[in-house]
PDB file of N, CA and C in Angstrom:
ATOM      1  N   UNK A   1     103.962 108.961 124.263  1.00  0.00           N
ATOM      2  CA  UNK A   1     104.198 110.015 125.231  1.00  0.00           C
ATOM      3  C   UNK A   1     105.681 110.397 125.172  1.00  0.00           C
ATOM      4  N   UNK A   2     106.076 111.529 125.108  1.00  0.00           N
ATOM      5  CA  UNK A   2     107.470 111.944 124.658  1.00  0.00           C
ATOM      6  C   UNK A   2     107.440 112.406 126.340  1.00  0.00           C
ATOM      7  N   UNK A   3     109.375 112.349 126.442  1.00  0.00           N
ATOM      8  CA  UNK A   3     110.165 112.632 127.726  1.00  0.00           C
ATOM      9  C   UNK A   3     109.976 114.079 127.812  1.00  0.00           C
ATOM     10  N   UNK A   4     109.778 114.673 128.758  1.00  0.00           N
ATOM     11  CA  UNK A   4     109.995 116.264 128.590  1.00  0.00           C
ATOM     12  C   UNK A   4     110.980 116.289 130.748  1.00  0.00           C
ATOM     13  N   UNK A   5     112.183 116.907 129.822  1.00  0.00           N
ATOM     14  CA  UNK A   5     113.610 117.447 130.374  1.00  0.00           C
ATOM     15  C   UNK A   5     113.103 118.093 131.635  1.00  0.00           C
ATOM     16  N   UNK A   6     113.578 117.494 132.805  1.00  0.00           N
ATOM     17  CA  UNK A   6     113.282 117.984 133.734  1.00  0.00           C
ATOM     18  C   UNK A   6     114.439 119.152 133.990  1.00  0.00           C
ATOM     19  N   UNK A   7     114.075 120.758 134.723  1.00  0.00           N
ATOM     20  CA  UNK A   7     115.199 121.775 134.496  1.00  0.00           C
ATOM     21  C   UNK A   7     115.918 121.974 135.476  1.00  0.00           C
ATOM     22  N   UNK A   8     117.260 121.950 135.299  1.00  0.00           N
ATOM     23  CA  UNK A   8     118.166 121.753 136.456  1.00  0.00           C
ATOM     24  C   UNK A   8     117.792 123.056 137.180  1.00  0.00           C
ATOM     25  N   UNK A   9     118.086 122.651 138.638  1.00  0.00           N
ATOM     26  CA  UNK A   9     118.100 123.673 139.167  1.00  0.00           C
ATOM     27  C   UNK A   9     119.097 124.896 139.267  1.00  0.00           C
ATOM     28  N   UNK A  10     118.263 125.987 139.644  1.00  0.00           N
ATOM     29  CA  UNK A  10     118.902 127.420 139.488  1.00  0.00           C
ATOM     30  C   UNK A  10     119.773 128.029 140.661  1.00  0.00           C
ATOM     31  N   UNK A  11     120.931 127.360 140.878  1.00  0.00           N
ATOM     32  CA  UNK A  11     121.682 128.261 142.174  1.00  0.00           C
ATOM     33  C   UNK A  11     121.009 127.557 143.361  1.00  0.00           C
ATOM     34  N   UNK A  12     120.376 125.850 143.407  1.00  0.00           N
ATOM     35  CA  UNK A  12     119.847 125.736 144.695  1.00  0.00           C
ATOM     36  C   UNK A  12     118.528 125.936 144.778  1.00  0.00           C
ATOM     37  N   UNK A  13     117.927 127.048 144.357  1.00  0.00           N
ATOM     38  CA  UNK A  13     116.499 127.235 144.767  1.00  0.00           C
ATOM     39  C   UNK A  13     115.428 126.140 143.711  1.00  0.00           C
ATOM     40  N   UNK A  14     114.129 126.213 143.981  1.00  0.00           N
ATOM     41  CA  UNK A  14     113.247 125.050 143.369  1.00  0.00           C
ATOM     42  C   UNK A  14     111.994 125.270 143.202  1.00  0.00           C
ATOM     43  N   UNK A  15     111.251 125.022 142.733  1.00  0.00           N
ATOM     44  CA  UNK A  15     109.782 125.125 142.313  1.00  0.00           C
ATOM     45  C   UNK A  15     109.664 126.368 141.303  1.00  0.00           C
ATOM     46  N   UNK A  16     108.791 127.283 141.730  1.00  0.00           N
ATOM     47  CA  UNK A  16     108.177 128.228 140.910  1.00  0.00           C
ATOM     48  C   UNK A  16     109.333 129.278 141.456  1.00  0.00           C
ATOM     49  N   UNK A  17     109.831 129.547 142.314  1.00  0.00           N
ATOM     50  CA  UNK A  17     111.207 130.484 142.311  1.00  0.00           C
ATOM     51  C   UNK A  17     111.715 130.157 141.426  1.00  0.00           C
ATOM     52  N   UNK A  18     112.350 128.904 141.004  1.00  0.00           N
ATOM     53  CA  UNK A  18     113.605 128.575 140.063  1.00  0.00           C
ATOM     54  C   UNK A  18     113.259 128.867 138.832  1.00  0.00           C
ATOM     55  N   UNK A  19     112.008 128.479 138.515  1.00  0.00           N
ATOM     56  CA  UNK A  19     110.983 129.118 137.291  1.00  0.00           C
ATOM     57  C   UNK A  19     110.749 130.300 136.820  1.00  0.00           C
ATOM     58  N   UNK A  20     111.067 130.928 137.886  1.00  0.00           N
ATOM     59  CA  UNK A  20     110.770 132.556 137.659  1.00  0.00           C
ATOM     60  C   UNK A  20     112.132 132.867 137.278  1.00  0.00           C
ATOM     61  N   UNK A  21     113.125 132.373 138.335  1.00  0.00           N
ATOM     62  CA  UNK A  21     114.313 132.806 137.584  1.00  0.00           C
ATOM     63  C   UNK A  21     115.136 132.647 136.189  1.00  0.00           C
ATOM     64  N   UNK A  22     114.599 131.051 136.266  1.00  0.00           N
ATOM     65  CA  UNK A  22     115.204 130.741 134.618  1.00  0.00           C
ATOM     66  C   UNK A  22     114.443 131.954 133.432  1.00  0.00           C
ATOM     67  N   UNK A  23     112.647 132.065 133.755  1.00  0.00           N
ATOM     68  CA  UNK A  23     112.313 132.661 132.733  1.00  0.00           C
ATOM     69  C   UNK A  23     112.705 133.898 132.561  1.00  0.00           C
ATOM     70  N   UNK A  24     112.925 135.045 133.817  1.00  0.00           N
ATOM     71  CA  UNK A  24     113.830 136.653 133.896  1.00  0.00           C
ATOM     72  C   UNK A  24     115.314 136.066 133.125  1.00  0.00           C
ATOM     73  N   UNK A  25     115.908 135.176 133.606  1.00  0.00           N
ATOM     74  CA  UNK A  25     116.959 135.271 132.845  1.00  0.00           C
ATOM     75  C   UNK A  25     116.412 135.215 131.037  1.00  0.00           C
ATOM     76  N   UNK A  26     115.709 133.890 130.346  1.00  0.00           N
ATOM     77  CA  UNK A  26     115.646 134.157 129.278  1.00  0.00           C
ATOM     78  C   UNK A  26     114.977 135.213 128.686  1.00  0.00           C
ATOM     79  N   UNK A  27     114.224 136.122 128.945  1.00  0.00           N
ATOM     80  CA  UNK A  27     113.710 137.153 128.386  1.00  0.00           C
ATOM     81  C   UNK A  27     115.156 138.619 128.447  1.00  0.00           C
ATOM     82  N   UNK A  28     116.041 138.099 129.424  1.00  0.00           N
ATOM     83  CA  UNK A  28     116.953 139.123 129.250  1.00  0.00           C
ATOM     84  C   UNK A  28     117.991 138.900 128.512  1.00  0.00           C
ATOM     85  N   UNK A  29     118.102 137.481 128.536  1.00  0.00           N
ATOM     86  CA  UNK A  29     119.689 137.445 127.132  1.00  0.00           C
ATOM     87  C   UNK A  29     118.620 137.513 125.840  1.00  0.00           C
ATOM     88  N   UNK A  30     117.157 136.974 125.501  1.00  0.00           N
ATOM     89  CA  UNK A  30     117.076 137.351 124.312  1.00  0.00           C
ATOM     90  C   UNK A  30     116.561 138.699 124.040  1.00  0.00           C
ATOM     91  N   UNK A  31     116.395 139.589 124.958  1.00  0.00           N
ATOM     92  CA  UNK A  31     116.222 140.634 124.537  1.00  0.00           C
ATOM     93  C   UNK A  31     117.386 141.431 124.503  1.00  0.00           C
ATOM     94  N   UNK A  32     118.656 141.199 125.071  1.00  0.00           N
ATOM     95  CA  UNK A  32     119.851 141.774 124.844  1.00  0.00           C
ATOM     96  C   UNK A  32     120.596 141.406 123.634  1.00  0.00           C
ATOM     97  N   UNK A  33     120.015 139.859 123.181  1.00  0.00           N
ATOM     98  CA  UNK A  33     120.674 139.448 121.964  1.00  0.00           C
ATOM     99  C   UNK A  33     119.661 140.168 120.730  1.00  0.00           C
ATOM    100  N   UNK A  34     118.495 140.643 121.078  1.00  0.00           N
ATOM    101  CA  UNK A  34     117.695 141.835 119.645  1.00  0.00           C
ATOM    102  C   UNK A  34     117.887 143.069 119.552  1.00  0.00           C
ATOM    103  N   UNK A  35     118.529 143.201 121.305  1.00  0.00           N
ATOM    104  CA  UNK A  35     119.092 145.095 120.942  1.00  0.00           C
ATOM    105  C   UNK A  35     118.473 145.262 121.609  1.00  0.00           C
ATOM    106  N   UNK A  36     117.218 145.182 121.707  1.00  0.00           N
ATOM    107  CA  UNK A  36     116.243 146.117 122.659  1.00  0.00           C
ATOM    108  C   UNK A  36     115.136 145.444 123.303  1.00  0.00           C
ATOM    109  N   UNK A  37     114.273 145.695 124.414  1.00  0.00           N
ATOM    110  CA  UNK A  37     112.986 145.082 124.871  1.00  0.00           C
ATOM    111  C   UNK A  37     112.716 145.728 126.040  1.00  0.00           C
ATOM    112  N   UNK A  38     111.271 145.669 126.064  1.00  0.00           N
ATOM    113  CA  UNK A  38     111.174 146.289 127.474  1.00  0.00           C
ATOM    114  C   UNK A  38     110.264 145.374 128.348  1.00  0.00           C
ATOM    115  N   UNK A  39     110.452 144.936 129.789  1.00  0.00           N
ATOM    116  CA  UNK A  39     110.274 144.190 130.654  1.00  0.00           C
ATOM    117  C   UNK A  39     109.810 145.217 131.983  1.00  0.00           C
ATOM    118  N   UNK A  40     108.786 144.496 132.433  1.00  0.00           N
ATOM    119  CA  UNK A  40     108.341 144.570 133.507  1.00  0.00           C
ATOM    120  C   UNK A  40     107.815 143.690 134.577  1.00  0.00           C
ATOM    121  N   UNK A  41     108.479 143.449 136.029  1.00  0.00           N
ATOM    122  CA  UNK A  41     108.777 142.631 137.353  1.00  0.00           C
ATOM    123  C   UNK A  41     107.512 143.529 138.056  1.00  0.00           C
ATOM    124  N   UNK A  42     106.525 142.901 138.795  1.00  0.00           N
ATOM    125  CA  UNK A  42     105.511 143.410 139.539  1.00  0.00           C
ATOM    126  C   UNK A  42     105.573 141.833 140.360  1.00  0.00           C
ATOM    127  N   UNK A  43     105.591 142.343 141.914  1.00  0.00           N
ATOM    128  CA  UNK A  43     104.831 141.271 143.015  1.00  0.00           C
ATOM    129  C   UNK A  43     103.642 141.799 143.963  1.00  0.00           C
ATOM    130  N   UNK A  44     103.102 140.508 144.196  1.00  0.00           N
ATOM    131  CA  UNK A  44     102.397 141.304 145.277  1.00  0.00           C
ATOM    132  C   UNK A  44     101.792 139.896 146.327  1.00  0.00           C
ATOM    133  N   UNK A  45     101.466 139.847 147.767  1.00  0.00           N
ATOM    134  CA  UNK A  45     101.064 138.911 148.139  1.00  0.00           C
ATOM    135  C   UNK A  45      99.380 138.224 147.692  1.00  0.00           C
ATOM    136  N   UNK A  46      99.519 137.189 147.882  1.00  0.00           N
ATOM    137  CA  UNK A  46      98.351 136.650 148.249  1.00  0.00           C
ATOM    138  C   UNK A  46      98.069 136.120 148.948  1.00  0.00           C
ATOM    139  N   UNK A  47      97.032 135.290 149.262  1.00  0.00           N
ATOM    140  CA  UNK A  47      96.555 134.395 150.685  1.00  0.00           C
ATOM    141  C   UNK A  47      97.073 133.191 150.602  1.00  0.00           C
ATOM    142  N   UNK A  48      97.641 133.086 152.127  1.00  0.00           N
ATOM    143  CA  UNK A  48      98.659 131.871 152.651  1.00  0.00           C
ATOM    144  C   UNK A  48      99.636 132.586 152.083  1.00  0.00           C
ATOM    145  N   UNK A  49     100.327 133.783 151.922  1.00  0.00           N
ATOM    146  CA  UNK A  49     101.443 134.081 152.391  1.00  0.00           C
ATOM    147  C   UNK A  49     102.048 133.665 150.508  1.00  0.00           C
ATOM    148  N   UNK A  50     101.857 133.687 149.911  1.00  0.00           N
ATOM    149  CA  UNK A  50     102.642 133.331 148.289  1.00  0.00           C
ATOM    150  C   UNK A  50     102.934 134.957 148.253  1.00  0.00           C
ATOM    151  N   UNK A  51     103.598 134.807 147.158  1.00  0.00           N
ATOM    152  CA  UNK A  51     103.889 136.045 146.218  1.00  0.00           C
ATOM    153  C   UNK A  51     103.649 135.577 145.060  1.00  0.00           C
ATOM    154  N   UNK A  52     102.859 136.256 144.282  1.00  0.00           N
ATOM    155  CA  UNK A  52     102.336 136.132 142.615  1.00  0.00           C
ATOM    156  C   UNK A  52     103.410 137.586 142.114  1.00  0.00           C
ATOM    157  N   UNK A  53     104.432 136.751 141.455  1.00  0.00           N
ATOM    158  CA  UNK A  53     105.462 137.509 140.764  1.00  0.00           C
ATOM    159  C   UNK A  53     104.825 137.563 138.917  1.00  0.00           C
ATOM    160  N   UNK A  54     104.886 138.814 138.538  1.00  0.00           N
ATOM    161  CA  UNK A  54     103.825 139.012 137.300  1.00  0.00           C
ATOM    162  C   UNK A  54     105.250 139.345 135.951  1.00  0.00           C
ATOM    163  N   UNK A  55     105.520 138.443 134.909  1.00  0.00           N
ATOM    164  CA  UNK A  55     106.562 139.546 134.348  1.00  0.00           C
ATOM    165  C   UNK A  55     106.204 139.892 133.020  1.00  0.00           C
ATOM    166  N   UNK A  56     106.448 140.940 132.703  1.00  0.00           N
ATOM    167  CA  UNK A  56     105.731 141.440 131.403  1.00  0.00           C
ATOM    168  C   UNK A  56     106.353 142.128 130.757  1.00  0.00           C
ATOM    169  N   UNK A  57     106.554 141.076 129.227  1.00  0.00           N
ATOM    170  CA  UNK A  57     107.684 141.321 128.333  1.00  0.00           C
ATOM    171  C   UNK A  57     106.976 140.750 127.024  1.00  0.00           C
ATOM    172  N   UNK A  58     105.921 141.468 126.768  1.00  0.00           N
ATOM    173  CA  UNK A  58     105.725 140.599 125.492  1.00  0.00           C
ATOM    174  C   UNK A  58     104.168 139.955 125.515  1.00  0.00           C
ATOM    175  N   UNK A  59     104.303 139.301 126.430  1.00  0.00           N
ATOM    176  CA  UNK A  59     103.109 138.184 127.038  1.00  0.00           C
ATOM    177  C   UNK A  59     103.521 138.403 128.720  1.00  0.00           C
ATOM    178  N   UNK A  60     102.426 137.949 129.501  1.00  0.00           N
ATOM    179  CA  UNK A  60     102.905 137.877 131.162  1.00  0.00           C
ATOM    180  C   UNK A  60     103.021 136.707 131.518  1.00  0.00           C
ATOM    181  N   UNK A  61     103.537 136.136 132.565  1.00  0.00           N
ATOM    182  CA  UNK A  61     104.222 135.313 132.982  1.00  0.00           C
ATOM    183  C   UNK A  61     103.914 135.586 134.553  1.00  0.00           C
ATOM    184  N   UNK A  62     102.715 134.571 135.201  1.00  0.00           N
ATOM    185  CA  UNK A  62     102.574 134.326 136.351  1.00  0.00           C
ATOM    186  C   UNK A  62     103.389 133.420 137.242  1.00  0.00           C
ATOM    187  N   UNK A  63     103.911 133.756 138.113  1.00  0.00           N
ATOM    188  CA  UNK A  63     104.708 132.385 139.349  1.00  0.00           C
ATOM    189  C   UNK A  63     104.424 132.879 140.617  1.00  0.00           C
ATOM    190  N   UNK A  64     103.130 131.546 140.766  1.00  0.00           N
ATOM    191  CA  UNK A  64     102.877 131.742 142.802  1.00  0.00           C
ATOM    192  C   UNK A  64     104.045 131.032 143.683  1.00  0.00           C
ATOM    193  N   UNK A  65     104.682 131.772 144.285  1.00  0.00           N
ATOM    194  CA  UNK A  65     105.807 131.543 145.001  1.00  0.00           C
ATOM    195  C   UNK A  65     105.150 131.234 146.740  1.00  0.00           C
ATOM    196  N   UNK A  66     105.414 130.531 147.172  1.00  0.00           N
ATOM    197  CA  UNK A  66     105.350 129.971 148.252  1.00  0.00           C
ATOM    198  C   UNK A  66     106.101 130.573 149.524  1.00  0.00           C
ATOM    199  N   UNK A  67     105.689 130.647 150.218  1.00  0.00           N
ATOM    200  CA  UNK A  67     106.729 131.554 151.337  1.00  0.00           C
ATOM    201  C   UNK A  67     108.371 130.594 151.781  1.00  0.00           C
ATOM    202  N   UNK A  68     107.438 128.942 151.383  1.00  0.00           N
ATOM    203  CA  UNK A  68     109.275 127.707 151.950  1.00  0.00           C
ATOM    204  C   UNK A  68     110.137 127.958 150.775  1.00  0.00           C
ATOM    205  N   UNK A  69     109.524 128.772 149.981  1.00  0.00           N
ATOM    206  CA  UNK A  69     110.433 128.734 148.459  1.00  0.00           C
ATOM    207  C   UNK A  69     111.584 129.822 148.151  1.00  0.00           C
ATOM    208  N   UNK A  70     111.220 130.741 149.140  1.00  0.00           N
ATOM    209  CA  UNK A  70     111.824 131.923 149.419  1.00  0.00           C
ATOM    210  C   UNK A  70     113.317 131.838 150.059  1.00  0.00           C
ATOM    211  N   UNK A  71     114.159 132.315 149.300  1.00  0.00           N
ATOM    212  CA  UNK A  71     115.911 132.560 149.662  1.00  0.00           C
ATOM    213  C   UNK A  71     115.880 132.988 150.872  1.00  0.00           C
ATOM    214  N   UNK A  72     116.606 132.460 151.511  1.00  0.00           N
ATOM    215  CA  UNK A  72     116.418 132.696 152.982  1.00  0.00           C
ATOM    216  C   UNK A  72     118.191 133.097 153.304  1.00  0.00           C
TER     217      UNK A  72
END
């Protein structure tokens, strides 16, 4: 069973927020480091109050965000 790197956190925040953020950040330095890409950020709620943040760059990228997870 190999170690897999737990990811520091992002500015404080944790779970699937911090997740979402690390992954918007990497789709934007490597698409700034190819010149070009195009990305798309869609939310919307669901039940018990989450936000399903959708990002679509390639492939999509689901993160159910929790309402305690939220920058306050």
């Amino acid at each position: 069973m190999r170690d897999v790197p737990t990811p520091a956190p992002v500015a404080g925040h944790r779970g699937q927020f911090a997740e979402a953020l690390r992954h918007i950040e990497k789709v934007l330095t490597e698409g700034l480091r190819h010149g070009f890409f195009d990305c798309s950020i869609t939310c919307e709620m669901t039940n018990g109050g989450k936000r399903q943040l959708v990002v679509r760059a390639g492939k999509s990228h689901k993160f159910n965000i929790p309402e305690d997870e939220l920058p306050r």
